[in-house]
Protein backbone atom coordinates (compact mmCIF):
# COMPACT_ATOMS: atom_id res chain seq x y z
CA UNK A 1 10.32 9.68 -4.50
CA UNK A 2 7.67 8.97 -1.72
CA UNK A 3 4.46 8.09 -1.50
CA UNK A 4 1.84 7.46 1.02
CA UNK A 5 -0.89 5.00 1.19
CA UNK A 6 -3.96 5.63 3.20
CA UNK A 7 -6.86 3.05 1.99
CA UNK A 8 -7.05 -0.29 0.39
CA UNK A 9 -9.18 -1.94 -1.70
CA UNK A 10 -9.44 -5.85 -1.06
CA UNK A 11 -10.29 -8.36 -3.50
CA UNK A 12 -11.56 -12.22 -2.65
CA UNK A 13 -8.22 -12.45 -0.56
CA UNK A 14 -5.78 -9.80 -1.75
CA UNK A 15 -5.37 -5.91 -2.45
CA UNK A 16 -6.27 -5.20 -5.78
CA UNK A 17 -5.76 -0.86 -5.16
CA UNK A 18 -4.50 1.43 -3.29
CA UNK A 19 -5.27 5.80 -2.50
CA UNK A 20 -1.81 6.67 -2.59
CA UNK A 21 -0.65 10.25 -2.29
CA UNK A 22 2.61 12.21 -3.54
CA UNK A 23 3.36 14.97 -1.83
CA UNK A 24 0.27 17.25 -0.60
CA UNK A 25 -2.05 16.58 -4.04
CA UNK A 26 -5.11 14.88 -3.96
CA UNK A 27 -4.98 11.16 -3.86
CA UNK A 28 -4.26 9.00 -7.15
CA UNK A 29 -6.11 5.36 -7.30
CA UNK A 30 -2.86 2.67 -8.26
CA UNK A 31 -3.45 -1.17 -8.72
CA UNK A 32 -1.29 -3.13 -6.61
CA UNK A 33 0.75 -4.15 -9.59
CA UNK A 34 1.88 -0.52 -10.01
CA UNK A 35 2.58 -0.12 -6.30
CA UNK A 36 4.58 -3.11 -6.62
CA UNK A 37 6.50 -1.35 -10.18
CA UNK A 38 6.95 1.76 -8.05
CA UNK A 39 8.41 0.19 -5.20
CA UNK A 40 10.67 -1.97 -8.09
CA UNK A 41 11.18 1.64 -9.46
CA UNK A 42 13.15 2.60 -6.51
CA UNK A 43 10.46 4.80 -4.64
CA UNK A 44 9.61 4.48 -1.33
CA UNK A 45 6.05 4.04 -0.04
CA UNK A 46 4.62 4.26 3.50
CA UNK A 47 1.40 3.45 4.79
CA UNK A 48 0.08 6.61 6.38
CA UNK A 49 -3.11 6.54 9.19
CA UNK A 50 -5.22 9.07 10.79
CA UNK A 51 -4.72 9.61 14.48
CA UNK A 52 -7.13 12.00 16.48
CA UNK A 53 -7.52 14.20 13.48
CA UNK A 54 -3.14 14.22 12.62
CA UNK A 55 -2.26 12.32 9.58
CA UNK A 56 0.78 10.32 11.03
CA UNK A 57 3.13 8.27 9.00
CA UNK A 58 2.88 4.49 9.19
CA UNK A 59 4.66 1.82 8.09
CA UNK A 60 7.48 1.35 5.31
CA UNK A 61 5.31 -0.75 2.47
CA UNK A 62 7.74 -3.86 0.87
CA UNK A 63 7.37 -6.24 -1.63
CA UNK A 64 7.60 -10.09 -1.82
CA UNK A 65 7.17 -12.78 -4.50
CA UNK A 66 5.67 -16.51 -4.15
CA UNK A 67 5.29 -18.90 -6.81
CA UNK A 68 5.29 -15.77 -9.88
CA UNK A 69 3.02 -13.51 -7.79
CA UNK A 70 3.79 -9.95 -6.45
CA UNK A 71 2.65 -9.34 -3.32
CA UNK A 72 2.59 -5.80 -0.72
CA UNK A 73 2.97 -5.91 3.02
CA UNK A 74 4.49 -4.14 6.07
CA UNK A 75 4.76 -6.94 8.10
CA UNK A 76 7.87 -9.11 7.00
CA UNK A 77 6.05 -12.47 7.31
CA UNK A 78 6.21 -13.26 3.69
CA UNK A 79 2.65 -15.09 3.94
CA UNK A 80 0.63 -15.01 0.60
CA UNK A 81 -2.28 -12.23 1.64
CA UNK A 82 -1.25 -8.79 1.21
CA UNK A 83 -1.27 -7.03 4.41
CA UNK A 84 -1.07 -3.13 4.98
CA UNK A 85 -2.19 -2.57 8.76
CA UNK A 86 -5.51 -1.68 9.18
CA UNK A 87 -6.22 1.05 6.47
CA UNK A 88 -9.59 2.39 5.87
CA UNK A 89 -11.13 0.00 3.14
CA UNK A 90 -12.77 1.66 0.04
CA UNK A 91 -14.99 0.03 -2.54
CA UNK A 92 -13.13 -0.02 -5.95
């Protein structure tokens, strides 16, 4: 299955959750730890960004593990802070 994620919600240095959306229904709030399940799971998840008005698909979302943590990123660096691109921030 796919999903898309269009905001984050950052922690002291890390995503805690995520607006992620399946199909066309309204957005679901997930913690990063089931983002990282679902992407375990199989699924695929994409960031997804706003441009002039369009929603436009972003980036494929991976996971990584250092020293027993999960953590969620785009950009295959594999340092520590979770990194999604520059999605809108929301207050959890």
């Amino acid at each position: 299955m796919k999903y898309w994620i269009t905001e984050v919600c950052h922690g002291e240095n890390h995503i805690e959750k995520v607006k992620i959306f399946k199909n066309t229904s309204k957005p679901e709030i997930w913690t990063k730890d089931e983002v990282v399940e679902s992407i375990k799971n199989g699924n695929d998840i994409y960031t997804m960004i706003k441009v002039k008005g369009e929603w436009r698909v972003g980036s494929k979302v991976k996971t990584f593990q250092r020293d027993g943590t999960d953590y969620i990123h785009t950009v295959p660096d594999e340092v520590s802070p979770d990194n999604l691109g520059q999605l809108t921030k929301f207050i959890c």
